[in-house]
PDB file of N, CA and C in Angstrom:
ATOM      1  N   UNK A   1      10.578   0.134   2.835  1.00  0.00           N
ATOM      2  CA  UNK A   1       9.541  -0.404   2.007  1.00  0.00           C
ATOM      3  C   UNK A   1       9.901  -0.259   0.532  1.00  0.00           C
ATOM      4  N   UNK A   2      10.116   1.065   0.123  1.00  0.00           N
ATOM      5  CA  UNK A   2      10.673   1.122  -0.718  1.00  0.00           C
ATOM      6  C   UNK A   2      11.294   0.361  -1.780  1.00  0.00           C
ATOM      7  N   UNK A   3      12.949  -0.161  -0.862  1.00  0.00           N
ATOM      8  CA  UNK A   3      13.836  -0.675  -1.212  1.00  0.00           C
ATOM      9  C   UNK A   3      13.606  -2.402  -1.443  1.00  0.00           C
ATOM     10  N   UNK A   4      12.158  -2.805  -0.673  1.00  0.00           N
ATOM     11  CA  UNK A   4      11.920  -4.239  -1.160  1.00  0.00           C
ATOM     12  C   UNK A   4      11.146  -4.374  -2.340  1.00  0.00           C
ATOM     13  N   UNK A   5      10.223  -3.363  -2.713  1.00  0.00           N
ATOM     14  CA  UNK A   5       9.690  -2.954  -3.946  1.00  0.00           C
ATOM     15  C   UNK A   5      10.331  -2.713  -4.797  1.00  0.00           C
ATOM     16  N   UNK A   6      11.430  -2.361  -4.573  1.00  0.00           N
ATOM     17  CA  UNK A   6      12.758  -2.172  -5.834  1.00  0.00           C
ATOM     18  C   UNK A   6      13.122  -3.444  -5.925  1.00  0.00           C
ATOM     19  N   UNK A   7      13.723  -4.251  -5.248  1.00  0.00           N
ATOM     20  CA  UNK A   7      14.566  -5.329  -5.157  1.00  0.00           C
ATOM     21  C   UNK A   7      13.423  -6.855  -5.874  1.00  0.00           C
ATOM     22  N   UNK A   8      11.806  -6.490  -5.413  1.00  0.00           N
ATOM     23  CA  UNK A   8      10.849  -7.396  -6.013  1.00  0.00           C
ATOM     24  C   UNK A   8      10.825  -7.102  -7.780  1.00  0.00           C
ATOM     25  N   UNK A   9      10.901  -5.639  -7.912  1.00  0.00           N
ATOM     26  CA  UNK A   9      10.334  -5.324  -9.142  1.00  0.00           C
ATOM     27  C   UNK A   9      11.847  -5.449  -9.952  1.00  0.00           C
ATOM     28  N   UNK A  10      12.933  -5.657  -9.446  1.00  0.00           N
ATOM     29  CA  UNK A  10      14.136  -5.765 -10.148  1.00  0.00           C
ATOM     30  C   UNK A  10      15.000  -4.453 -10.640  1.00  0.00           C
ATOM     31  N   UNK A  11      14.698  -3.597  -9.929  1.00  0.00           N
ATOM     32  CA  UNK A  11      14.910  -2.296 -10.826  1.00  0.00           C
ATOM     33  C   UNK A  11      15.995  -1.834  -9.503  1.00  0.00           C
ATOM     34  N   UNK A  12      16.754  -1.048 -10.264  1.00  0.00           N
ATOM     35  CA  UNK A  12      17.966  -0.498  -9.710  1.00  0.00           C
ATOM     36  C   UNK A  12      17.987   1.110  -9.902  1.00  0.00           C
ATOM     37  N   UNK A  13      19.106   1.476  -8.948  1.00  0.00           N
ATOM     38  CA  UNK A  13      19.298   2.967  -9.029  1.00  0.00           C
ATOM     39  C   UNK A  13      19.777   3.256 -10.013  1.00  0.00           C
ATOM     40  N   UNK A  14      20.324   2.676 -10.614  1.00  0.00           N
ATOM     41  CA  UNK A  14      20.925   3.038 -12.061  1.00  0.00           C
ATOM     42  C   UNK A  14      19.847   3.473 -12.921  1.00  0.00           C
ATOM     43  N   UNK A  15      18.910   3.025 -12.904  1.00  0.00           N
ATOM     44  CA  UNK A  15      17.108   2.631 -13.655  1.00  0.00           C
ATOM     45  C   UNK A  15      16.876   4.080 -13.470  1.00  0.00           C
ATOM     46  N   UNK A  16      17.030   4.510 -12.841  1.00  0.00           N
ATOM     47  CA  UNK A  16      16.873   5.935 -11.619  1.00  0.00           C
ATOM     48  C   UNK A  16      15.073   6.151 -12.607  1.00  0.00           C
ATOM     49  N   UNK A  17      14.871   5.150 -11.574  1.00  0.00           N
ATOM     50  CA  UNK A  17      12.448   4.955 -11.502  1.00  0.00           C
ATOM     51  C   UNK A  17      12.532   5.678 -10.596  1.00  0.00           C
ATOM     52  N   UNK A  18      11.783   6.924 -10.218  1.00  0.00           N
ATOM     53  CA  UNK A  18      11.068   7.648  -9.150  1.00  0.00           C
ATOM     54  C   UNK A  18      10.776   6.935  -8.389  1.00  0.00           C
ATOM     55  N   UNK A  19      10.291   7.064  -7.242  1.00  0.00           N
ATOM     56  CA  UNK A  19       9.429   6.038  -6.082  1.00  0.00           C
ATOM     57  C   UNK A  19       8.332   6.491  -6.354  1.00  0.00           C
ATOM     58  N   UNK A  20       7.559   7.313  -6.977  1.00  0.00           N
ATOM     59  CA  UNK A  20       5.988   7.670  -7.123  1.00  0.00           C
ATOM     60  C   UNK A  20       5.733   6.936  -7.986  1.00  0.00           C
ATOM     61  N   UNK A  21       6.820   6.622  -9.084  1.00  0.00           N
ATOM     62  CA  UNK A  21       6.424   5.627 -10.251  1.00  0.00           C
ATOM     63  C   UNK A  21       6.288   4.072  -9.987  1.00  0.00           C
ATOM     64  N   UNK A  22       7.217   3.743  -9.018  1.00  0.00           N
ATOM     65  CA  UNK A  22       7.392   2.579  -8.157  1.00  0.00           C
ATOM     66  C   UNK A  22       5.907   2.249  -7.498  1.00  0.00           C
ATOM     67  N   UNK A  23       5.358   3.091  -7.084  1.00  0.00           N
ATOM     68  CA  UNK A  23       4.137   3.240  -6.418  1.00  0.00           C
ATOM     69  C   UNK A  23       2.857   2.907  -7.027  1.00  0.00           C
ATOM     70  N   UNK A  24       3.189   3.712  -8.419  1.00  0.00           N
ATOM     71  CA  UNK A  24       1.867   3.655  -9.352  1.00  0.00           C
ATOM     72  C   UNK A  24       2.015   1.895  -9.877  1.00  0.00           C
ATOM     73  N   UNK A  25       3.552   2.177 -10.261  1.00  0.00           N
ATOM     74  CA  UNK A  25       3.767   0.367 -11.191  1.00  0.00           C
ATOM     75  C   UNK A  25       2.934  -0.552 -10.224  1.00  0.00           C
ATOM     76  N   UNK A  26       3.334  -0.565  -9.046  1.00  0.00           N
ATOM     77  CA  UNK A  26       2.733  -1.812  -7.823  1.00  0.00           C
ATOM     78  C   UNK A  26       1.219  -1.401  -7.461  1.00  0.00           C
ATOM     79  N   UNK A  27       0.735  -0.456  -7.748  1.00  0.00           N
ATOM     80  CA  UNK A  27      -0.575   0.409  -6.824  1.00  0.00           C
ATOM     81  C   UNK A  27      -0.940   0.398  -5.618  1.00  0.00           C
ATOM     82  N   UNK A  28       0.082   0.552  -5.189  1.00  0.00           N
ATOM     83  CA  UNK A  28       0.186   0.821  -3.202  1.00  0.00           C
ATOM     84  C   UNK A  28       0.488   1.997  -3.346  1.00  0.00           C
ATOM     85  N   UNK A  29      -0.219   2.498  -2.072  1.00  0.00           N
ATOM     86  CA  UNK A  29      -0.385   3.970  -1.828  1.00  0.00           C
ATOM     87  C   UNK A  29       0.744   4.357  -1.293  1.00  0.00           C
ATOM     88  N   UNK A  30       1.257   5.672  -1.034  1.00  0.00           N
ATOM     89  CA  UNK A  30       2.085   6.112  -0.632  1.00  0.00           C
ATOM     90  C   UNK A  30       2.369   6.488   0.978  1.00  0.00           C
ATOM     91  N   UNK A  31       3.689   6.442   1.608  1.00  0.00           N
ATOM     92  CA  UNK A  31       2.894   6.419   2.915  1.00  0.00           C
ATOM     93  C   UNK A  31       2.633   7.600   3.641  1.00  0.00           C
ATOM     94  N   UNK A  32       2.555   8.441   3.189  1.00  0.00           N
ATOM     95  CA  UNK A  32       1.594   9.960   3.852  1.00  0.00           C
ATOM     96  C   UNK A  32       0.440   9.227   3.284  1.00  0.00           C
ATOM     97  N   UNK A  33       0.106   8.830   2.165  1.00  0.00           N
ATOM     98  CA  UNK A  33      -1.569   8.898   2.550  1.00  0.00           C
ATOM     99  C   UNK A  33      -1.731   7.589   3.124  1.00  0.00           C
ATOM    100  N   UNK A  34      -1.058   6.987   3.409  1.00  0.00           N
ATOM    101  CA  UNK A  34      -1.261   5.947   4.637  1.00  0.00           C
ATOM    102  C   UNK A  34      -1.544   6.082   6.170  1.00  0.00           C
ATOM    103  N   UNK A  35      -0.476   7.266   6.538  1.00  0.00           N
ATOM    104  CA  UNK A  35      -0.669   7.936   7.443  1.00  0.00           C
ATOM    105  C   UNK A  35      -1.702   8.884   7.983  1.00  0.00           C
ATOM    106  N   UNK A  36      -2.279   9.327   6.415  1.00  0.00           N
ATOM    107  CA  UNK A  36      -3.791  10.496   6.563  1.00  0.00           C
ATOM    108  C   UNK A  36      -5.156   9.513   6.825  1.00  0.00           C
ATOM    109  N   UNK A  37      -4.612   8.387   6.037  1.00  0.00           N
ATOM    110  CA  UNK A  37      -5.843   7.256   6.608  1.00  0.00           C
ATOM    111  C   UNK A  37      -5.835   6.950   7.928  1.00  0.00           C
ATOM    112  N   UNK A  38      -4.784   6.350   8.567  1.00  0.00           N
ATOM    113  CA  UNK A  38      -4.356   6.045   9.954  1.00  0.00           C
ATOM    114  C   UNK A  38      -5.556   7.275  10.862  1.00  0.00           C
ATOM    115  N   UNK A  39      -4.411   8.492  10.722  1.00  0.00           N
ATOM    116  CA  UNK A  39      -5.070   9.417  11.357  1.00  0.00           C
ATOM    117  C   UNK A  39      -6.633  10.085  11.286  1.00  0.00           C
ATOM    118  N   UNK A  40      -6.855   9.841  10.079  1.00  0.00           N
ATOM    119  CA  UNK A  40      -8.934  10.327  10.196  1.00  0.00           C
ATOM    120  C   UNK A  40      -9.357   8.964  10.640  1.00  0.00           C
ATOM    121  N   UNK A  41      -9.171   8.060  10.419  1.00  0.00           N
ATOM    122  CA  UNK A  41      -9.567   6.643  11.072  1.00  0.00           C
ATOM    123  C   UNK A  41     -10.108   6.956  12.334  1.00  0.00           C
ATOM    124  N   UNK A  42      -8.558   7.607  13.550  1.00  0.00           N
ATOM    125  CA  UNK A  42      -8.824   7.573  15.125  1.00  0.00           C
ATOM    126  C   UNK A  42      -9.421   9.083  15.048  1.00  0.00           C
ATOM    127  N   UNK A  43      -9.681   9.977  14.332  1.00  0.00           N
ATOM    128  CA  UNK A  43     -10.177  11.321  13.899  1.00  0.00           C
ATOM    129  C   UNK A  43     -11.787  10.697  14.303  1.00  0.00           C
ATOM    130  N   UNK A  44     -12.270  10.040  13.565  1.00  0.00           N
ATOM    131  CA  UNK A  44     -13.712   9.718  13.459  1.00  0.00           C
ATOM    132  C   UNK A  44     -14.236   8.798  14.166  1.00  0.00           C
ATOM    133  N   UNK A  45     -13.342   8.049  15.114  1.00  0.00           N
ATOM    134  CA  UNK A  45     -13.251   7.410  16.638  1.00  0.00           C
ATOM    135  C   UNK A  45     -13.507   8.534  17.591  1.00  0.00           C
ATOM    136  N   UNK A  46     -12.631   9.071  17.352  1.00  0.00           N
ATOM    137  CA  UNK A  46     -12.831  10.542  18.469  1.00  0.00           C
ATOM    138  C   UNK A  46     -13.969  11.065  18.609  1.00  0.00           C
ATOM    139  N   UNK A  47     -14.221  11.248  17.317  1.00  0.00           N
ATOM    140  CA  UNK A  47     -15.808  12.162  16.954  1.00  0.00           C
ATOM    141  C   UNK A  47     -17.029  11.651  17.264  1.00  0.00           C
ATOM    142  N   UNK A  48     -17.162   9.848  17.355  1.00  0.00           N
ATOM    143  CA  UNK A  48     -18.159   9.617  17.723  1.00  0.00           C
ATOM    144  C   UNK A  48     -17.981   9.307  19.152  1.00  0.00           C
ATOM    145  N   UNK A  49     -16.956   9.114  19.983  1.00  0.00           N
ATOM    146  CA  UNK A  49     -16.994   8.649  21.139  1.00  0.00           C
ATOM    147  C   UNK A  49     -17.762  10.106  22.348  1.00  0.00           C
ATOM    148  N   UNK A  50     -18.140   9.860  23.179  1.00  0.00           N
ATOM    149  CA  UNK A  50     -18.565  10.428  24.501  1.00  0.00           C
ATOM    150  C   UNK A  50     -17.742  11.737  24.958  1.00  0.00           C
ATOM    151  N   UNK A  51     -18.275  13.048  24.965  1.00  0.00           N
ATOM    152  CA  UNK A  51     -17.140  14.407  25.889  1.00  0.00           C
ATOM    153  C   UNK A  51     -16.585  13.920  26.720  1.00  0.00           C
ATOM    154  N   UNK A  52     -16.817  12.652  27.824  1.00  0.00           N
ATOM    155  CA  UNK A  52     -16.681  12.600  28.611  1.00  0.00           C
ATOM    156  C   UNK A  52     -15.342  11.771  28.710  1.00  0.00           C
ATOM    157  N   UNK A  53     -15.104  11.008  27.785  1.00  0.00           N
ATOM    158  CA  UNK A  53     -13.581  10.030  27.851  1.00  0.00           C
ATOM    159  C   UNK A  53     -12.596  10.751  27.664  1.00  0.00           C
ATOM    160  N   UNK A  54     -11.437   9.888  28.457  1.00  0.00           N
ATOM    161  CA  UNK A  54     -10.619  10.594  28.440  1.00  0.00           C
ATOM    162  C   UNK A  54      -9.742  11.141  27.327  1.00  0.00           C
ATOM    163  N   UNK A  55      -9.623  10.075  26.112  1.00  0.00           N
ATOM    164  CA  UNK A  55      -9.250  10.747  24.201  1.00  0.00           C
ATOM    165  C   UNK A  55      -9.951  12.033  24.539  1.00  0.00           C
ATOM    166  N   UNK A  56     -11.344  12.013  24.444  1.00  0.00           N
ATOM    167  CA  UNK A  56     -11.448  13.383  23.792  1.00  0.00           C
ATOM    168  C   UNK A  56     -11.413  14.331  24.646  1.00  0.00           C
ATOM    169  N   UNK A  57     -11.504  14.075  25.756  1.00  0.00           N
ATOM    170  CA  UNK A  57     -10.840  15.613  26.960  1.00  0.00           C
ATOM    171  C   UNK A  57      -9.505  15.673  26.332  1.00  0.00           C
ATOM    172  N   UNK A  58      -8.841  15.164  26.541  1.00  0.00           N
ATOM    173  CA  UNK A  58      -7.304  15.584  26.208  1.00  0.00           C
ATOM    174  C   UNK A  58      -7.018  16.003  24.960  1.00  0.00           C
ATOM    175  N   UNK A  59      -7.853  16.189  23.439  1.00  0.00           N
ATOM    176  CA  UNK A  59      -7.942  16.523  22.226  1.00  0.00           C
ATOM    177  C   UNK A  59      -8.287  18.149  22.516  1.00  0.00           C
ATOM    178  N   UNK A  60      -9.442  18.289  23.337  1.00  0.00           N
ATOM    179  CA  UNK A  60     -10.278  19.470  23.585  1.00  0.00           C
ATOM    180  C   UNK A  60      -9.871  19.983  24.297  1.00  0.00           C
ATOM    181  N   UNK A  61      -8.690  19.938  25.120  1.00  0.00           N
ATOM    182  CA  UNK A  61      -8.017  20.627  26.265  1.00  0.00           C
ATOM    183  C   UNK A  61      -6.968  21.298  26.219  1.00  0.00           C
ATOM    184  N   UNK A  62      -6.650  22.519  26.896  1.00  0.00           N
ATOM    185  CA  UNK A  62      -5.533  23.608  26.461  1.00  0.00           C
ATOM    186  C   UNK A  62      -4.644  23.462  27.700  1.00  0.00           C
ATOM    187  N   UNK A  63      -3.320  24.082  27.300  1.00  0.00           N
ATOM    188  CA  UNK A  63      -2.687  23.524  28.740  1.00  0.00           C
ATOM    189  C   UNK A  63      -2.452  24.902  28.498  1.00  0.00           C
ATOM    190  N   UNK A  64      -2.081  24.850  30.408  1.00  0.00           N
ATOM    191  CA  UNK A  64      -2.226  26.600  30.467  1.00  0.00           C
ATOM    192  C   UNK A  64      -1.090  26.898  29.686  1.00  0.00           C
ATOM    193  N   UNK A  65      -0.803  28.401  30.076  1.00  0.00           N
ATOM    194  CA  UNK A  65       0.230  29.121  29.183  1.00  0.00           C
ATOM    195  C   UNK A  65       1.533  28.866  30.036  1.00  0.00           C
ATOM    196  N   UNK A  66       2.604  28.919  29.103  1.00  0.00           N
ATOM    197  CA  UNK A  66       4.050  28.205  29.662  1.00  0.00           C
ATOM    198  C   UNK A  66       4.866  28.993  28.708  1.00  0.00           C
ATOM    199  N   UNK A  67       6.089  29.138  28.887  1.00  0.00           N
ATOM    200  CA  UNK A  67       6.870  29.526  28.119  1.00  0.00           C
ATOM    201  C   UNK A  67       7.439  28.513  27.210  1.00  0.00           C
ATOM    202  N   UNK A  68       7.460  29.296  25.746  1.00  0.00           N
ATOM    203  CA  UNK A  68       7.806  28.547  24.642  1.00  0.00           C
ATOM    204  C   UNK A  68       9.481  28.198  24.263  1.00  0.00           C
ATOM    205  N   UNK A  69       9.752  27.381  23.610  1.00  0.00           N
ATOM    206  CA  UNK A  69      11.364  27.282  23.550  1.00  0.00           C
ATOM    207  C   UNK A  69      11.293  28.289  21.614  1.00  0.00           C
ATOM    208  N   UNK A  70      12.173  28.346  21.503  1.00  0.00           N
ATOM    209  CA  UNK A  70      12.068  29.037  19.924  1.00  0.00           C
ATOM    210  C   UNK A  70      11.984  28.311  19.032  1.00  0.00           C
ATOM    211  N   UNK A  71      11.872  28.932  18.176  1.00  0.00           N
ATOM    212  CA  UNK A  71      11.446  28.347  16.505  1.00  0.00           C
ATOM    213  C   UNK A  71      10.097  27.666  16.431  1.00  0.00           C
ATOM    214  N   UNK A  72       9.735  26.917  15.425  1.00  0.00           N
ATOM    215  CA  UNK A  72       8.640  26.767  15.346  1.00  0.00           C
ATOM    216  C   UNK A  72       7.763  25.898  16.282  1.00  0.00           C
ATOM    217  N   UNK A  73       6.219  26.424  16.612  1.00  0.00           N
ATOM    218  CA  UNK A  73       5.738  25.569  17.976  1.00  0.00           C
ATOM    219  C   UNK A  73       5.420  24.007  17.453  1.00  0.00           C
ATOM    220  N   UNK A  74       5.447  23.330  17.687  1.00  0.00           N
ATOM    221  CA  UNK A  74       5.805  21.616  17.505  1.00  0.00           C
ATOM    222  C   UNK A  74       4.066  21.266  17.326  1.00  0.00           C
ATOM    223  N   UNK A  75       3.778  20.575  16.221  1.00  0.00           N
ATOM    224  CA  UNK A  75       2.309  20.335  15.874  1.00  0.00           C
ATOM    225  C   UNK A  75       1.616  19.515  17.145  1.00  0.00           C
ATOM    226  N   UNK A  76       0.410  20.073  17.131  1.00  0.00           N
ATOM    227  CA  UNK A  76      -0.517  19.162  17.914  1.00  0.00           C
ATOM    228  C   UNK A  76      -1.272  18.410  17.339  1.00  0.00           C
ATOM    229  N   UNK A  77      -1.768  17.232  17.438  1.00  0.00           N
ATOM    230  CA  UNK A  77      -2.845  16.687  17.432  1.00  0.00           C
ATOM    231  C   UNK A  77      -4.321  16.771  16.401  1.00  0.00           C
ATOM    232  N   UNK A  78      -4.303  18.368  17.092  1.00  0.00           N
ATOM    233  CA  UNK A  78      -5.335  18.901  16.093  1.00  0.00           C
ATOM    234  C   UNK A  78      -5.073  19.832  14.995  1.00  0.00           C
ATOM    235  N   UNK A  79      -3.422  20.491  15.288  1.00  0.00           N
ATOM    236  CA  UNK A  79      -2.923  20.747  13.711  1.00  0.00           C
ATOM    237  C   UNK A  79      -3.164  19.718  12.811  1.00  0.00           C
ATOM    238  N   UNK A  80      -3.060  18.327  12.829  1.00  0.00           N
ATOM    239  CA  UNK A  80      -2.727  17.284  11.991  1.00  0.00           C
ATOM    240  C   UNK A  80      -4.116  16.928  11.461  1.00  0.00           C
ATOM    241  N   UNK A  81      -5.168  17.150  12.106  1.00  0.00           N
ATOM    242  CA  UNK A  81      -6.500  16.615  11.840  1.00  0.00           C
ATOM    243  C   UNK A  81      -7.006  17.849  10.642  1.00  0.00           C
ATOM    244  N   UNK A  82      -6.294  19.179  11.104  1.00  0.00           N
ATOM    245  CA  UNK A  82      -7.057  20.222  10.071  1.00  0.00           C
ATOM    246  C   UNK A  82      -5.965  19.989   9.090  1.00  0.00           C
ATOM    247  N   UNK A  83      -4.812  19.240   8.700  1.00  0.00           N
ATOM    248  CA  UNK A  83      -4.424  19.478   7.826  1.00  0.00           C
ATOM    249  C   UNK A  83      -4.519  18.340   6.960  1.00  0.00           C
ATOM    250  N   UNK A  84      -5.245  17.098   7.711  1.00  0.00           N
ATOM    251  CA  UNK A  84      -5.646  16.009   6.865  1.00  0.00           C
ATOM    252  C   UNK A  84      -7.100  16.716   6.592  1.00  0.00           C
ATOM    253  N   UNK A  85      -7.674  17.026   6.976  1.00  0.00           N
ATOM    254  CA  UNK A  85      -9.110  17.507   6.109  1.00  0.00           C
ATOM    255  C   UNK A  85      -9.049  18.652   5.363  1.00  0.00           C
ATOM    256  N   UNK A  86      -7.902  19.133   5.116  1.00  0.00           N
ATOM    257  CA  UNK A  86      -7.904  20.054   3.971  1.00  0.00           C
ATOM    258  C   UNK A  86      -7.130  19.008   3.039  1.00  0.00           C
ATOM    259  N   UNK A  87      -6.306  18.066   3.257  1.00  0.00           N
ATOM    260  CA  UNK A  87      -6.295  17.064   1.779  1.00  0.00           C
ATOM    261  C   UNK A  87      -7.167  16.103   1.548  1.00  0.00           C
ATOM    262  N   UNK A  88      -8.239  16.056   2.607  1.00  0.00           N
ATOM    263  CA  UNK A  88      -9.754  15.313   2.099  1.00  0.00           C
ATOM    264  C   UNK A  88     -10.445  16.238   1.552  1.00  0.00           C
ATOM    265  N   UNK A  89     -10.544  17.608   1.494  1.00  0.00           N
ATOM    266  CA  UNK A  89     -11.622  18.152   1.256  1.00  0.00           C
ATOM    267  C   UNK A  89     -12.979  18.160   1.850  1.00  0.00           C
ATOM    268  N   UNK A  90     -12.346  17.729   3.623  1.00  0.00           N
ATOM    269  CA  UNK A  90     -13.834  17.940   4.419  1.00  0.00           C
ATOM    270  C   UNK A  90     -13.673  19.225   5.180  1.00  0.00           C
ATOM    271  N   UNK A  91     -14.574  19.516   5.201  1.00  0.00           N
ATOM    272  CA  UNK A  91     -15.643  20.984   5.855  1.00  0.00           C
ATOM    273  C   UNK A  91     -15.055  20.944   7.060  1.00  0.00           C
ATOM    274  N   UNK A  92     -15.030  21.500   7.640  1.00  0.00           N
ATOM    275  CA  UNK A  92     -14.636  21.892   9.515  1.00  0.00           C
ATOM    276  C   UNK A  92     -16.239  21.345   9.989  1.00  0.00           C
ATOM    277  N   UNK A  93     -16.737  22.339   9.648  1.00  0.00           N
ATOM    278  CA  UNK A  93     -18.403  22.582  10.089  1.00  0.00           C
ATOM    279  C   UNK A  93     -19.075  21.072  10.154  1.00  0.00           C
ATOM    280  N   UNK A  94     -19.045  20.259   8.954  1.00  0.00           N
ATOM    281  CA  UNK A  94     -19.182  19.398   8.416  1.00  0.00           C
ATOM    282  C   UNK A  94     -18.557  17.481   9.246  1.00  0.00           C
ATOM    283  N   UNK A  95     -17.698  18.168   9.642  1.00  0.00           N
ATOM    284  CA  UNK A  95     -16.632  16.896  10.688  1.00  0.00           C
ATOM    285  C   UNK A  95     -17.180  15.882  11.414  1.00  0.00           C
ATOM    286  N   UNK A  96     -18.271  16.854  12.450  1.00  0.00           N
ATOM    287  CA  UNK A  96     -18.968  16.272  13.561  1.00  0.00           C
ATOM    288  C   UNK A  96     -19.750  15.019  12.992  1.00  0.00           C
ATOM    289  N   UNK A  97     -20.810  15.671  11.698  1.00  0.00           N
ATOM    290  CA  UNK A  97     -21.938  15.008  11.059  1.00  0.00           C
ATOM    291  C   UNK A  97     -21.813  13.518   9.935  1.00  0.00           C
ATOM    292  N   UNK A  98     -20.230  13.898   9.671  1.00  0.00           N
ATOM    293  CA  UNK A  98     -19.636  12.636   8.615  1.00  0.00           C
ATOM    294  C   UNK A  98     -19.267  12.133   9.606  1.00  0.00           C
ATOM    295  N   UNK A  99     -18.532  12.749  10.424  1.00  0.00           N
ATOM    296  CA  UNK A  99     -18.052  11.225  11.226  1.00  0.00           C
ATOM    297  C   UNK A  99     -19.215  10.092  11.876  1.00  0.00           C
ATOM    298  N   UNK A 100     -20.286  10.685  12.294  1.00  0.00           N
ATOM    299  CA  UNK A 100     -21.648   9.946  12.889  1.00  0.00           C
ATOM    300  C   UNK A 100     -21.694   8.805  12.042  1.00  0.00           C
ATOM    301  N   UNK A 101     -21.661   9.830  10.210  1.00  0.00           N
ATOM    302  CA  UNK A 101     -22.106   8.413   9.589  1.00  0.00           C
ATOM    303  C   UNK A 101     -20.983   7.560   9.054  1.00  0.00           C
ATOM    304  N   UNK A 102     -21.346   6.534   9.437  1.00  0.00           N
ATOM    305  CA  UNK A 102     -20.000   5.546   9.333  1.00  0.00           C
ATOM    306  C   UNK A 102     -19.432   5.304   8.221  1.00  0.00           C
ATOM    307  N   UNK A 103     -21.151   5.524   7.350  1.00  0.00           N
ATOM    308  CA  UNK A 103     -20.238   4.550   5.831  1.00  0.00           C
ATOM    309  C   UNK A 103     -19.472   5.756   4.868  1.00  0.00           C
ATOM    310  N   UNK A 104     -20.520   7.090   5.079  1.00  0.00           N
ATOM    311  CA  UNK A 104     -19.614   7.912   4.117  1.00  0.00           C
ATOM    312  C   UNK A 104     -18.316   8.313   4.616  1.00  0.00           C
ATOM    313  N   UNK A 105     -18.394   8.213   6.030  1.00  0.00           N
ATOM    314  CA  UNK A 105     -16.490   8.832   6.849  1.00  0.00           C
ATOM    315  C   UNK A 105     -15.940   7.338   6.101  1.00  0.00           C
ATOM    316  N   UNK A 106     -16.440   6.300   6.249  1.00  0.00           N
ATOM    317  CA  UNK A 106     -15.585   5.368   5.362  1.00  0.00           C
ATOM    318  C   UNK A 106     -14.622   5.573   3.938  1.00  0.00           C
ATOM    319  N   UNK A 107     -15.829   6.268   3.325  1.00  0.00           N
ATOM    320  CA  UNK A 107     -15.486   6.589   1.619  1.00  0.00           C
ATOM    321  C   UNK A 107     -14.370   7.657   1.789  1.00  0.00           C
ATOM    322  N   UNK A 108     -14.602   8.369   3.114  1.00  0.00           N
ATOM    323  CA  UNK A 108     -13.824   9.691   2.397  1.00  0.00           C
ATOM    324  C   UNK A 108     -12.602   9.683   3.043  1.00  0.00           C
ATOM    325  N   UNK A 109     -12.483   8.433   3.924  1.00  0.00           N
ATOM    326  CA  UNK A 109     -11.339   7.898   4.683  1.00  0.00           C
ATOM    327  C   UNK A 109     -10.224   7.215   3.423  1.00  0.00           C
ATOM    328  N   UNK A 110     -11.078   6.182   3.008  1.00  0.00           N
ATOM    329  CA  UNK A 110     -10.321   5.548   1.581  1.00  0.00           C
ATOM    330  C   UNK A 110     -10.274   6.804   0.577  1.00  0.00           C
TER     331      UNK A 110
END
């Protein structure tokens, strides 16, 4: 993506423009927070849908205990959700009740 944004805007490595600056010049977002949108999007799908489907059993579900391979344990699911709502600045506590409402999980989605 990047590299067609360079090649539109005319600018070369020589230019040596940051890609954050590239970003701001065009005002397209970057794509982690593309990705944090993506993900609270199906975050607040989850939240309003039914205990009973199968998304959210498998969100809410622990698999038994197994032996681990080493180094670090490989993110889940719901690592990714607490670590997009600590760069939204939403509440844990708070999750269930924004997501219900559609328009403010909207705002705080954008």
């Amino acid at each position: 993506m990047m590299r067609h944004l360079r090649s539109i805007m005319r600018i070369t490595w020589v230019d040596k423009v940051p890609s954050k600056e590239v970003l701001e010049r065009t005002g397209l977002p970057s794509m982690e927070d593309l990705l944090t949108r993506k993900n609270l999007r199906w975050t607040g799908h989850l939240m309003r849908m039914s205990p009973n489907r199968l998304p959210n059993k498998s969100i809410y579900s622990q698999m038994p205990s197994v032996h681990r391979k080493r180094g670090r344990p490989r993110l889940r699911f719901k690592d990714t959700i607490k670590r997009n709502q600590k760069l939204r600045d939403i509440k844990t506590h708070s999750l269930a009740s924004l997501s219900q409402q559609r328009d403010k999980w909207r705002e705080i989605v954008k």
